[in-house]
Structures are given as structure tokens and as C-alpha cells.
PDB file of N, CA and C in Angstrom:
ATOM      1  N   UNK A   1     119.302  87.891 104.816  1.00  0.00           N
ATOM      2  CA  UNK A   1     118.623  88.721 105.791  1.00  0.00           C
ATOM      3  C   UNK A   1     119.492  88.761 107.039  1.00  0.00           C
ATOM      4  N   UNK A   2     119.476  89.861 107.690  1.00  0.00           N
ATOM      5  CA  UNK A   2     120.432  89.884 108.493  1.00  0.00           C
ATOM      6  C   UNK A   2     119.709  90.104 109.900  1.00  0.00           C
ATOM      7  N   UNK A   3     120.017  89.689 110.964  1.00  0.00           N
ATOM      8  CA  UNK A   3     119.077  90.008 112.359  1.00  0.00           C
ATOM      9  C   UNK A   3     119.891  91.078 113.553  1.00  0.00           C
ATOM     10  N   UNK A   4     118.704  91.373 114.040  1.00  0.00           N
ATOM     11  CA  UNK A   4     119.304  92.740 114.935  1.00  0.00           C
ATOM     12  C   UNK A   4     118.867  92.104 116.567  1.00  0.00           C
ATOM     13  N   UNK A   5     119.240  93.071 117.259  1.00  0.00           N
ATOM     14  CA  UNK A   5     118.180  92.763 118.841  1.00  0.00           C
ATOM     15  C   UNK A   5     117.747  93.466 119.394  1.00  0.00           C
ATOM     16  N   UNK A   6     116.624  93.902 119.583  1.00  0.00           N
ATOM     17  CA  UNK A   6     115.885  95.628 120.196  1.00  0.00           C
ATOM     18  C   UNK A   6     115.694  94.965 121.803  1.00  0.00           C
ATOM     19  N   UNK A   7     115.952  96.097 122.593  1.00  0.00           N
ATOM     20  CA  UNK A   7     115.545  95.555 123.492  1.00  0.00           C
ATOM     21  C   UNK A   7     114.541  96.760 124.088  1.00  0.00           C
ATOM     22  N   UNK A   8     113.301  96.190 124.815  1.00  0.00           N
ATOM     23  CA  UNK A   8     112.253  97.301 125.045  1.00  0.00           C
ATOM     24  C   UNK A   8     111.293  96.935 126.439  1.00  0.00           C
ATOM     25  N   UNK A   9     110.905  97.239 127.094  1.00  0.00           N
ATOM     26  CA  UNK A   9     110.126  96.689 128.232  1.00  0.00           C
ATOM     27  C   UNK A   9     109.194  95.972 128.439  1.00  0.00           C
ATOM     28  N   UNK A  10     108.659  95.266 129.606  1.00  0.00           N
ATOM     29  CA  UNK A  10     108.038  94.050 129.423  1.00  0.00           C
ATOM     30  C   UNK A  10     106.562  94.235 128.394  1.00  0.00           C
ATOM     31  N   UNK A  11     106.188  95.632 129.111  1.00  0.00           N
ATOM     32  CA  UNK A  11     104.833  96.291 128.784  1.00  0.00           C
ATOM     33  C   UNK A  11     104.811  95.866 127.163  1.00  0.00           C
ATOM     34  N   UNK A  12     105.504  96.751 126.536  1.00  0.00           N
ATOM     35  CA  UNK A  12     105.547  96.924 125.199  1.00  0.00           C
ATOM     36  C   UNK A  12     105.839  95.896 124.544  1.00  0.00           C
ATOM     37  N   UNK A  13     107.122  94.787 124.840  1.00  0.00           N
ATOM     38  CA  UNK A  13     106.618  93.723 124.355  1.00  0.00           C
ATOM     39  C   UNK A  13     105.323  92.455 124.056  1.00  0.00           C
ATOM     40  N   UNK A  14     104.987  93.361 125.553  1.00  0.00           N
ATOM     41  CA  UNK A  14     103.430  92.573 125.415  1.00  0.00           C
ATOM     42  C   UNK A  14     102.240  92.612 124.198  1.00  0.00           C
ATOM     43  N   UNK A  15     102.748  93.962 124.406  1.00  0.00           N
ATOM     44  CA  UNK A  15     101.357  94.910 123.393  1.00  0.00           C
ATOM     45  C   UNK A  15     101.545  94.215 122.505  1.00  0.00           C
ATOM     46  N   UNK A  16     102.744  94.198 121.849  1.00  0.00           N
ATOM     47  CA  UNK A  16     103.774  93.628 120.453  1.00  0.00           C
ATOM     48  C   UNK A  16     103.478  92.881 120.657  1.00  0.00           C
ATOM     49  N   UNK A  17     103.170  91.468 121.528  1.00  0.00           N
ATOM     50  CA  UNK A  17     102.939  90.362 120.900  1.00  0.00           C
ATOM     51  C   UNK A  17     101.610  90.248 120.423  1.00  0.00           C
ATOM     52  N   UNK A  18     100.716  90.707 121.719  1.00  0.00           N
ATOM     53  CA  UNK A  18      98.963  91.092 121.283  1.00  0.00           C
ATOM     54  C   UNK A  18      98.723  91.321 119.545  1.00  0.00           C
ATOM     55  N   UNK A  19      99.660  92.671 119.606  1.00  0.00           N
ATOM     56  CA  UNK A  19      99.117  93.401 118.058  1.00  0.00           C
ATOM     57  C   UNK A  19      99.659  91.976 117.028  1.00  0.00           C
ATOM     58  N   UNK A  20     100.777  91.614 117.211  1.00  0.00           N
ATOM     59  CA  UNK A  20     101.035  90.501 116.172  1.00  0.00           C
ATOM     60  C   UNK A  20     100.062  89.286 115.946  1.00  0.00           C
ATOM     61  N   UNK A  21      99.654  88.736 117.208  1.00  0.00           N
ATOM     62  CA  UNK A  21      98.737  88.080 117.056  1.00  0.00           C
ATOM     63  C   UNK A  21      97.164  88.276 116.069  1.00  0.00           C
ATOM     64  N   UNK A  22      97.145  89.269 117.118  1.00  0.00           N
ATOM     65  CA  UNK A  22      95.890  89.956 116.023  1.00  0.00           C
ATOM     66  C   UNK A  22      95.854  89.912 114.316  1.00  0.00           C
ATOM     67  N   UNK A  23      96.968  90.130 114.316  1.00  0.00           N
ATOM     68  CA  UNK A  23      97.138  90.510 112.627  1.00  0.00           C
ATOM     69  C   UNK A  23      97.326  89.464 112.231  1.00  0.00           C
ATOM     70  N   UNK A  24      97.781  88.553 113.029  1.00  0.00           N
ATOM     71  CA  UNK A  24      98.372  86.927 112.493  1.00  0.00           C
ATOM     72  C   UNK A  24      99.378  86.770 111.760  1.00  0.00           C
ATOM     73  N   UNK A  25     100.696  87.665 112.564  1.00  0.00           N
ATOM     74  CA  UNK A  25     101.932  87.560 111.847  1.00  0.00           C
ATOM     75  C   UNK A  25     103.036  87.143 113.677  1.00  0.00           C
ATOM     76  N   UNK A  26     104.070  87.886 113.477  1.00  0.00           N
ATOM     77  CA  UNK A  26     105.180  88.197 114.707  1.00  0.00           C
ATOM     78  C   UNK A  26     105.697  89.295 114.513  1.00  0.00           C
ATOM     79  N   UNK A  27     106.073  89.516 116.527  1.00  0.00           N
ATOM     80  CA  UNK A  27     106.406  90.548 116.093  1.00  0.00           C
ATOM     81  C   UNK A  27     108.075  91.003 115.514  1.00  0.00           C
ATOM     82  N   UNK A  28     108.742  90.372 114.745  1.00  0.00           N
ATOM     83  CA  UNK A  28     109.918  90.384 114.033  1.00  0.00           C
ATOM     84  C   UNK A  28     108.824  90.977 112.737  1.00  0.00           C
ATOM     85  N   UNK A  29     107.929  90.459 112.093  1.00  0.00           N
ATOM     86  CA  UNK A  29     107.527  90.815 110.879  1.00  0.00           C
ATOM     87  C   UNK A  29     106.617  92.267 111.323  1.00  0.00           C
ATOM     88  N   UNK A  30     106.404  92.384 112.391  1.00  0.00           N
ATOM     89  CA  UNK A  30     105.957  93.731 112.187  1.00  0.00           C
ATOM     90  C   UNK A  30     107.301  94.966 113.052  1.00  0.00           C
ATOM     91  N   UNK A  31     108.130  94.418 113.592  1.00  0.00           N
ATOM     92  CA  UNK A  31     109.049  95.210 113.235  1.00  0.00           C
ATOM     93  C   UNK A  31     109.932  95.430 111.955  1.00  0.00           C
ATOM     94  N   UNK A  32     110.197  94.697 111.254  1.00  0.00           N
ATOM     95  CA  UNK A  32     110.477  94.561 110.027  1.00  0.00           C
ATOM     96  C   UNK A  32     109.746  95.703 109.345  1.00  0.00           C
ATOM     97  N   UNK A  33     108.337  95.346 109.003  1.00  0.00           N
ATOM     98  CA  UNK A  33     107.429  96.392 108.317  1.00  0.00           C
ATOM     99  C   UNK A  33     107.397  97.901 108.790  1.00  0.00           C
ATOM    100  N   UNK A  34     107.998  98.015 109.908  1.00  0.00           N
ATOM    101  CA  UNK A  34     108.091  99.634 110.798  1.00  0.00           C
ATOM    102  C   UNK A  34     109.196 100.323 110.589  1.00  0.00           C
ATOM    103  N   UNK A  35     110.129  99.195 110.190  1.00  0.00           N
ATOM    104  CA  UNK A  35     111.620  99.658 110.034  1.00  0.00           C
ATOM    105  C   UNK A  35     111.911 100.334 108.520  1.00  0.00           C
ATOM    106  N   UNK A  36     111.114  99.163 107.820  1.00  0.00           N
ATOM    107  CA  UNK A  36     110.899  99.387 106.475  1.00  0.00           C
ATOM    108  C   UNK A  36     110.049 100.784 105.671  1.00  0.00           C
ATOM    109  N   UNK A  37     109.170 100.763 106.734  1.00  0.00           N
ATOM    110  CA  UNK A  37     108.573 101.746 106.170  1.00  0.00           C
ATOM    111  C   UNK A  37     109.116 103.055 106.704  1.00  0.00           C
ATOM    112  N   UNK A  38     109.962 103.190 107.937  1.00  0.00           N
ATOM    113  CA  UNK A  38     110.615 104.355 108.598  1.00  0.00           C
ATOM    114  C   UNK A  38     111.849 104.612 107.619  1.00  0.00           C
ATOM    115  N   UNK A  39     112.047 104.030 106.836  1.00  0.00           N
ATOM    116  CA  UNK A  39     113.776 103.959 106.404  1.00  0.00           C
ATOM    117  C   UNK A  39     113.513 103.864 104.618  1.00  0.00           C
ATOM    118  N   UNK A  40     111.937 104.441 104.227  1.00  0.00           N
ATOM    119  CA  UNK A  40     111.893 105.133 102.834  1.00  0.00           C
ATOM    120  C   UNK A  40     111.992 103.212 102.313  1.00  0.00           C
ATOM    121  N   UNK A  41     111.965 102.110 102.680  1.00  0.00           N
ATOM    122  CA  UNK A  41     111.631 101.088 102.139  1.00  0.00           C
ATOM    123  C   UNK A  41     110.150 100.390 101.702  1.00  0.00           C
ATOM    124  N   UNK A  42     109.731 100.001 101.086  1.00  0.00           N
ATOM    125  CA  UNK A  42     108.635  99.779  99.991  1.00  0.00           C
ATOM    126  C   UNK A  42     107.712  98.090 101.103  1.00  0.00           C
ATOM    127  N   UNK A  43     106.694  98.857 101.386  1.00  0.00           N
ATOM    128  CA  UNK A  43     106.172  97.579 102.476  1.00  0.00           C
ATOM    129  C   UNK A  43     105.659  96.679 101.227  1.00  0.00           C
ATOM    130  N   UNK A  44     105.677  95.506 102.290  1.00  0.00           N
ATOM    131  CA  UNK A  44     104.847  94.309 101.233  1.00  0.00           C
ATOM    132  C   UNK A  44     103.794  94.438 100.859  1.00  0.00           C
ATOM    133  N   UNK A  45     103.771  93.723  99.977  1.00  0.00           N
ATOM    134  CA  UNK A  45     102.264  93.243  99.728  1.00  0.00           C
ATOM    135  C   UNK A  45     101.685  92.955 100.620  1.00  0.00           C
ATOM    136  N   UNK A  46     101.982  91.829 101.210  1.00  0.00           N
ATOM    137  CA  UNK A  46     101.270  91.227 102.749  1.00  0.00           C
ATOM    138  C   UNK A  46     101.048  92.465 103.482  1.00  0.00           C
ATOM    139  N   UNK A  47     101.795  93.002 104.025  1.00  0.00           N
ATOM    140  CA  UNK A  47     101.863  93.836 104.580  1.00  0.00           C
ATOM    141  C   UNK A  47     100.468  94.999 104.896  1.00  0.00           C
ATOM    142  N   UNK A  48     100.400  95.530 103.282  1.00  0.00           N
ATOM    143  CA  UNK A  48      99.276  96.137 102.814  1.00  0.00           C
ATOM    144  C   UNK A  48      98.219  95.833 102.869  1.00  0.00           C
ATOM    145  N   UNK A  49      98.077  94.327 102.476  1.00  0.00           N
ATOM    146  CA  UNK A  49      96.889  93.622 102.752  1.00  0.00           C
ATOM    147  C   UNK A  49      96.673  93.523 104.039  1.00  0.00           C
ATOM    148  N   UNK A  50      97.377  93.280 105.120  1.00  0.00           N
ATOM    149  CA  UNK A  50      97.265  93.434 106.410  1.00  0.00           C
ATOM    150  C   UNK A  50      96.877  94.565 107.053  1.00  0.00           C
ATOM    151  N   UNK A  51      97.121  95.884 106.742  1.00  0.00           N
ATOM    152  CA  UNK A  51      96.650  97.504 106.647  1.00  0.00           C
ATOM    153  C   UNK A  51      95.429  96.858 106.293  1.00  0.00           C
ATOM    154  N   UNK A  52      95.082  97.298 105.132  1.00  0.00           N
ATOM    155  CA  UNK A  52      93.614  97.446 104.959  1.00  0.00           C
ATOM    156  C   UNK A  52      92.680  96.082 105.436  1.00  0.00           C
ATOM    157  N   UNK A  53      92.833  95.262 105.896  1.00  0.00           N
ATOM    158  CA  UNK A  53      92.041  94.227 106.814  1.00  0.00           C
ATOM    159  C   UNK A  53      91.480  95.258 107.979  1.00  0.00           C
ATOM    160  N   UNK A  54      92.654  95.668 108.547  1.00  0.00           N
ATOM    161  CA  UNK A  54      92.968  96.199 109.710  1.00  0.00           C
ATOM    162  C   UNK A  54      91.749  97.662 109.716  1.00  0.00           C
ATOM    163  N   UNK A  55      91.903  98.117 108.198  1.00  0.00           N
ATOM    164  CA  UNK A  55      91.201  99.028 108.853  1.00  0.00           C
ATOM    165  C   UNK A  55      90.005  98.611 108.892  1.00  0.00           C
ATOM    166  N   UNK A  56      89.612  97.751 108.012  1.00  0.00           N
ATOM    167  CA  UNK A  56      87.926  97.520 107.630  1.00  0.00           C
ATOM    168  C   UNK A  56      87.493  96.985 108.641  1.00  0.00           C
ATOM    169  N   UNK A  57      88.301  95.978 109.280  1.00  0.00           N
ATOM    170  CA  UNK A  57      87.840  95.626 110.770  1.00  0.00           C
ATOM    171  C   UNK A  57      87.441  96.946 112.115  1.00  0.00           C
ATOM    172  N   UNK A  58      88.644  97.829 111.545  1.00  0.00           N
ATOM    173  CA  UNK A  58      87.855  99.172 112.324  1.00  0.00           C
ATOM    174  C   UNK A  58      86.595  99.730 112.076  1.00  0.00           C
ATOM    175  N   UNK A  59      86.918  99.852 111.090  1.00  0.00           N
ATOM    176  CA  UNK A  59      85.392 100.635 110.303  1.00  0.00           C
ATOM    177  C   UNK A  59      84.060  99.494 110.806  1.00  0.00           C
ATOM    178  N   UNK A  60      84.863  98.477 110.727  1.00  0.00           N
ATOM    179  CA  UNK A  60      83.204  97.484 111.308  1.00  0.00           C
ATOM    180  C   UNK A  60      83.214  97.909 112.581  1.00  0.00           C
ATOM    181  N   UNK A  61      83.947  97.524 113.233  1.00  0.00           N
ATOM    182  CA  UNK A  61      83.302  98.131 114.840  1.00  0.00           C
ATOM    183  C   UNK A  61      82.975  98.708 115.374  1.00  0.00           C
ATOM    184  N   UNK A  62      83.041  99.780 114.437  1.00  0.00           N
ATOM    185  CA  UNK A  62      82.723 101.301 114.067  1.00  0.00           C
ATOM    186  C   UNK A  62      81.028 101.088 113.973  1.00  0.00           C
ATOM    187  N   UNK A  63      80.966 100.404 112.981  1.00  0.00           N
ATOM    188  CA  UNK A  63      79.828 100.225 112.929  1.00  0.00           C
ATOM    189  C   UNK A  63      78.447  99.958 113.503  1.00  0.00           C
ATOM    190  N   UNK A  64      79.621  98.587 113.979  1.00  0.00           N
ATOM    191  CA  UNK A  64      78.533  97.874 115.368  1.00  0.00           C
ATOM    192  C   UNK A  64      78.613  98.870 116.627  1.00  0.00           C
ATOM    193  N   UNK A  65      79.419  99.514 116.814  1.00  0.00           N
ATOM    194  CA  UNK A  65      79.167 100.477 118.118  1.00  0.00           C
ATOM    195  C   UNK A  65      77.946 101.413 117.767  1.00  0.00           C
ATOM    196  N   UNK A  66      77.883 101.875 116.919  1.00  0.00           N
ATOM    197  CA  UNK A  66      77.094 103.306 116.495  1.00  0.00           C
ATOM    198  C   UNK A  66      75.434 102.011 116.263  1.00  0.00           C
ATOM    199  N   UNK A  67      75.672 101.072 115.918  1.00  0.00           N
ATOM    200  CA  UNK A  67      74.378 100.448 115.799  1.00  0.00           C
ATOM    201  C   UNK A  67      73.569  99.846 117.085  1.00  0.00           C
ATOM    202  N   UNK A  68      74.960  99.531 117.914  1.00  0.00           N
ATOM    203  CA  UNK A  68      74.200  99.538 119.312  1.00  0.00           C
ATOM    204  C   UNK A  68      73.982 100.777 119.879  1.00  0.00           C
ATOM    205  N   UNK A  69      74.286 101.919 119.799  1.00  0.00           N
ATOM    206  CA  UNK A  69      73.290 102.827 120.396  1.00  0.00           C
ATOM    207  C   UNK A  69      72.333 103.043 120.021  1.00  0.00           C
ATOM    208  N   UNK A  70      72.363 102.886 118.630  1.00  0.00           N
ATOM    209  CA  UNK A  70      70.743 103.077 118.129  1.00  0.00           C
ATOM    210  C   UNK A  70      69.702 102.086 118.768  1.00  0.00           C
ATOM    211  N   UNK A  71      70.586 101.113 118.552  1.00  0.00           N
ATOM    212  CA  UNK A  71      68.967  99.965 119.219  1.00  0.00           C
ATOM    213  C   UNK A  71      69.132 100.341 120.948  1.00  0.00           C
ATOM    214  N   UNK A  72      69.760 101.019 121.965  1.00  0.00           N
ATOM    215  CA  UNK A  72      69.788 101.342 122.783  1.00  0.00           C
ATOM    216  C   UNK A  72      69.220 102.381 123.243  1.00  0.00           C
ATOM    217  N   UNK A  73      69.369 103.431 122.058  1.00  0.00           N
ATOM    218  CA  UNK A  73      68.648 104.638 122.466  1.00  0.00           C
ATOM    219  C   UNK A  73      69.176 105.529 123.302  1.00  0.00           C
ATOM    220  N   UNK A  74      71.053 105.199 122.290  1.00  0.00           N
ATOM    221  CA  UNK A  74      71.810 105.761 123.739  1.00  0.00           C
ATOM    222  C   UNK A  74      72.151 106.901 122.260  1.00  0.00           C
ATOM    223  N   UNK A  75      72.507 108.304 122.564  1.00  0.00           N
ATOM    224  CA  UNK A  75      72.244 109.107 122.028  1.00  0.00           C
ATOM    225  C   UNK A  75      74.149 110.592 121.894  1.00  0.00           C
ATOM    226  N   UNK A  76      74.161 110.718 120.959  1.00  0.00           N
ATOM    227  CA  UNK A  76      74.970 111.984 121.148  1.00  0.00           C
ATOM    228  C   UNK A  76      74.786 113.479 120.953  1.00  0.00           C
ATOM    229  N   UNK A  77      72.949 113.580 121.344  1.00  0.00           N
ATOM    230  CA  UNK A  77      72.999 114.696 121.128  1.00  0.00           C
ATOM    231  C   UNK A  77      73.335 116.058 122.648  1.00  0.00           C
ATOM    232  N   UNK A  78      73.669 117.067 122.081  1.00  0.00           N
ATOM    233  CA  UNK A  78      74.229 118.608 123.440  1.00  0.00           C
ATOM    234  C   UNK A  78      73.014 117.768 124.244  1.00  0.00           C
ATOM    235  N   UNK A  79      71.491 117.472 123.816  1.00  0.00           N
ATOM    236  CA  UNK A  79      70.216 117.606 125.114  1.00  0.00           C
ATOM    237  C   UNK A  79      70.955 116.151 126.134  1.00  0.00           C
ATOM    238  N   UNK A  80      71.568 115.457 125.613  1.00  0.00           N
ATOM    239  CA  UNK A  80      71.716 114.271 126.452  1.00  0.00           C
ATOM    240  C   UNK A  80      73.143 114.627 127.297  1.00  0.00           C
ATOM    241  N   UNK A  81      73.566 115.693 127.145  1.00  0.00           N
ATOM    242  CA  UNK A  81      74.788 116.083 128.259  1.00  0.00           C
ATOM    243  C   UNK A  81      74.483 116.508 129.517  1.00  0.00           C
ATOM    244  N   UNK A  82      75.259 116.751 130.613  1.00  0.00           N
ATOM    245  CA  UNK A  82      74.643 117.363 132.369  1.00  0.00           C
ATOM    246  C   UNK A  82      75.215 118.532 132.251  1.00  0.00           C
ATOM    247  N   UNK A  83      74.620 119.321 132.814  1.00  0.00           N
ATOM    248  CA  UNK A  83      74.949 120.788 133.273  1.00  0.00           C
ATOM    249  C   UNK A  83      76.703 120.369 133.919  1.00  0.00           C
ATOM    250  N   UNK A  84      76.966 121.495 134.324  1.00  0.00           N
ATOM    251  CA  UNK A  84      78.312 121.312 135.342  1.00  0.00           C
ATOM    252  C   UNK A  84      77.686 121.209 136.589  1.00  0.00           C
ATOM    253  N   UNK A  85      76.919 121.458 137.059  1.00  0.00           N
ATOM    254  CA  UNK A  85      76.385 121.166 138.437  1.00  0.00           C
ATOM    255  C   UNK A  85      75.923 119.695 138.291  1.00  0.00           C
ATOM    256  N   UNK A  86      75.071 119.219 137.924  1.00  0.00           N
ATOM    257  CA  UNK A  86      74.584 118.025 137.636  1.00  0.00           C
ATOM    258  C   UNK A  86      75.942 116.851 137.326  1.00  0.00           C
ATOM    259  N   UNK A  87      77.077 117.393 136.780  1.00  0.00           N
ATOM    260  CA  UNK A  87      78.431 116.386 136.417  1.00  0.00           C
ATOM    261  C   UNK A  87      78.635 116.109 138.111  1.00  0.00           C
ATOM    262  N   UNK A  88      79.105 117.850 138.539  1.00  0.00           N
ATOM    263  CA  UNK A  88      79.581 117.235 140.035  1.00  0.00           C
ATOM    264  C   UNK A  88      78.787 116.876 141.321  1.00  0.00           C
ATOM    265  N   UNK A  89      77.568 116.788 140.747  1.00  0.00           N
ATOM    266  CA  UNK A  89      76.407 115.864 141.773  1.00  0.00           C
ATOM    267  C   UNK A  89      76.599 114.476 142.299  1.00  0.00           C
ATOM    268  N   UNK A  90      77.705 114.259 142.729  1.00  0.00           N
ATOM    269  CA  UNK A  90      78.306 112.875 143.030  1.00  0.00           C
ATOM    270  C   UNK A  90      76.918 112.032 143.953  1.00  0.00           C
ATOM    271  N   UNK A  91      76.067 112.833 144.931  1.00  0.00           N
ATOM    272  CA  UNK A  91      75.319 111.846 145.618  1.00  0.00           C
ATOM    273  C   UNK A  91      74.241 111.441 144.304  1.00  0.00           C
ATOM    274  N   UNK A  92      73.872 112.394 143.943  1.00  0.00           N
ATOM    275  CA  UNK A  92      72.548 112.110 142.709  1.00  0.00           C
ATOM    276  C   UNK A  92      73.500 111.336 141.494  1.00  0.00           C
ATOM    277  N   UNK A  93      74.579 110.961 141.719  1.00  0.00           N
ATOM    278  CA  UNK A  93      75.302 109.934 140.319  1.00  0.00           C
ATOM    279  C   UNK A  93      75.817 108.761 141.272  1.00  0.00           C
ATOM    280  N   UNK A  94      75.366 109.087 142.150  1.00  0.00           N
ATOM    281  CA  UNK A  94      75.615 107.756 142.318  1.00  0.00           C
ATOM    282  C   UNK A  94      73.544 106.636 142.964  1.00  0.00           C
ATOM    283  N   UNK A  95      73.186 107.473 143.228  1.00  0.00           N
ATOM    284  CA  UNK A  95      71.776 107.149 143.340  1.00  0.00           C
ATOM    285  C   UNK A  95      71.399 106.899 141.766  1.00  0.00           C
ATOM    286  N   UNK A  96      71.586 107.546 141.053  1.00  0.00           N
ATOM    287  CA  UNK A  96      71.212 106.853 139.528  1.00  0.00           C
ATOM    288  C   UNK A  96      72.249 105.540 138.784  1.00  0.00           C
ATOM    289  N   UNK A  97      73.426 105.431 139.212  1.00  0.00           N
ATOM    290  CA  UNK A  97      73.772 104.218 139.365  1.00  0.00           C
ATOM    291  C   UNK A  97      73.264 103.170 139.915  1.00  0.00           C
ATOM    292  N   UNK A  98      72.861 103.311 141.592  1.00  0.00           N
ATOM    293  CA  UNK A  98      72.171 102.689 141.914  1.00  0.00           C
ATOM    294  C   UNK A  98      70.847 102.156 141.402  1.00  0.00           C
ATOM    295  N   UNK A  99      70.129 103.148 140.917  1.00  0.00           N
ATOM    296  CA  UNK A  99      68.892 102.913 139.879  1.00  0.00           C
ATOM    297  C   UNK A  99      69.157 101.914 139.126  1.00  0.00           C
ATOM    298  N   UNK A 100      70.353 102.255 138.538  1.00  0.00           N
ATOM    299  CA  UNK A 100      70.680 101.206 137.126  1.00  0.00           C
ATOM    300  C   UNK A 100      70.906 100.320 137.337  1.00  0.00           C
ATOM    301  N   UNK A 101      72.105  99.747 138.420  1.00  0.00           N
ATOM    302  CA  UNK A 101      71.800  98.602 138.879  1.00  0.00           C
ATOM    303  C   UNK A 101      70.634  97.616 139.325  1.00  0.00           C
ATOM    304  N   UNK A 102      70.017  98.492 139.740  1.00  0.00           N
ATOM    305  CA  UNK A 102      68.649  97.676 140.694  1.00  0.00           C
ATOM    306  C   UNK A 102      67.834  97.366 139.249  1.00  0.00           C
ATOM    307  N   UNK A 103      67.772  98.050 138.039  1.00  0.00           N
ATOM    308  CA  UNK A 103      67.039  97.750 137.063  1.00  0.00           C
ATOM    309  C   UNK A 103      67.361  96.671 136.322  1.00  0.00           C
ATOM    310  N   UNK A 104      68.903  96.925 135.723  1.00  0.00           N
ATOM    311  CA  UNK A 104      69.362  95.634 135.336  1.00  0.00           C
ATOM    312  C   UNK A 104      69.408  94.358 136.247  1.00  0.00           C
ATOM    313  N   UNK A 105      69.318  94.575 137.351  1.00  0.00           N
ATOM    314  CA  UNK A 105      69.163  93.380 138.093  1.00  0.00           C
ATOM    315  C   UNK A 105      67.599  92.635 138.044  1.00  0.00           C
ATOM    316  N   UNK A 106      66.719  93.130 137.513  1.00  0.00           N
ATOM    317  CA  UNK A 106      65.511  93.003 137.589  1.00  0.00           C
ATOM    318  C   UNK A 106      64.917  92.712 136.647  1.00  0.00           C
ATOM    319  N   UNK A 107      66.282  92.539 135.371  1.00  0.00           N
ATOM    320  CA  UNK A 107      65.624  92.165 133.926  1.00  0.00           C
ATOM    321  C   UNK A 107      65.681  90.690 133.431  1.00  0.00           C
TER     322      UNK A 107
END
């Protein structure tokens, strides 16, 4: 195996280490797998198995989001949107903030 040296900014290395963590690899093995798969090479097994974790973990949170609105009663239907006048009603959005606060404070 032969080694290279990318060099890239602090930001992005960050992310890169985050996302590696997450997956519970490094990020050499997931550059590896990017390179591999950019350059018509055949990803691992691991690899794959790591994909589809990845997504099912999406699809769950997916899940749990859409299930807390339901028990919330928080809604996506057109009736639950504001007019355009009502969006740029900044004093009346922020008095219903205020509302919300004072409520949750009270629970």
C-alpha cells in the first residue's frame, strides 16, 4: 500500500474527522473508500456495510422526527403556513415568541 498527503483546511478536516468517527473508521479509510470509488475501484465490503448502517440510521431519524410531530401536533399541512404579510409581521412574531416562551416557562 502506498501513502499520499492531501492537504485541505482546518474546517474540512474537522468535518473528516467527525464523519470518521461516526462511522467508526479514519479518515485515511474513508479517503481511501472516495478515492476508490472515484477511480472505477470496487469498495469493500466494510465499506458497504458501513453505507447501509449509515443509511438506516437515516431512515431512523427520519423516523423519530416525523413521530415527534405527530405526538406534537406539529403539522405540514398549506393551513399551517402564514400569509406573506403575517411572515413579515416581525412585532406579532415576536410577541408569539414571547408567548412561547412564557408558556414553556410555566410547564
Amino acid at each position: 500500500m502506498r501513502n499520499i498527503t492531501v492537504s485541505v483546511d482546518d474546517a474540512t478536516y474537522r468535518r473528516a474527522r467527525i464523519r470518521a468517527a461516526e462511522l467508526d473508521t479514519s479518515v485515511s479509510a474513508l479517503v481511501r473508500e472516495y478515492l476508490s470509488g472515484r477511480t472505477g475501484g470496487l469498495f469493500t465490503e466494510q465499506a458497504a456495510v458501513r453505507r447501509q448502517e449509515s443509511h438506516e440510521d437515516h431512515l431512523k431519524r427520519l423516523d423519530e422526527l416525523f413521530a415527534d410531530f405527530d405526538a406534537r401536533g406539529v403539522g405540514l399541512r398549506m393551513s399551517d403556513n402564514m400569509s406573506r404579510e403575517e411572515l413579515y409581521d416581525r412585532d406579532a412574531a415576536r410577541a408569539a415568541a414571547e408567548r412561547e416562551r412564557e408558556r414553556r416557562g410555566s410547564d
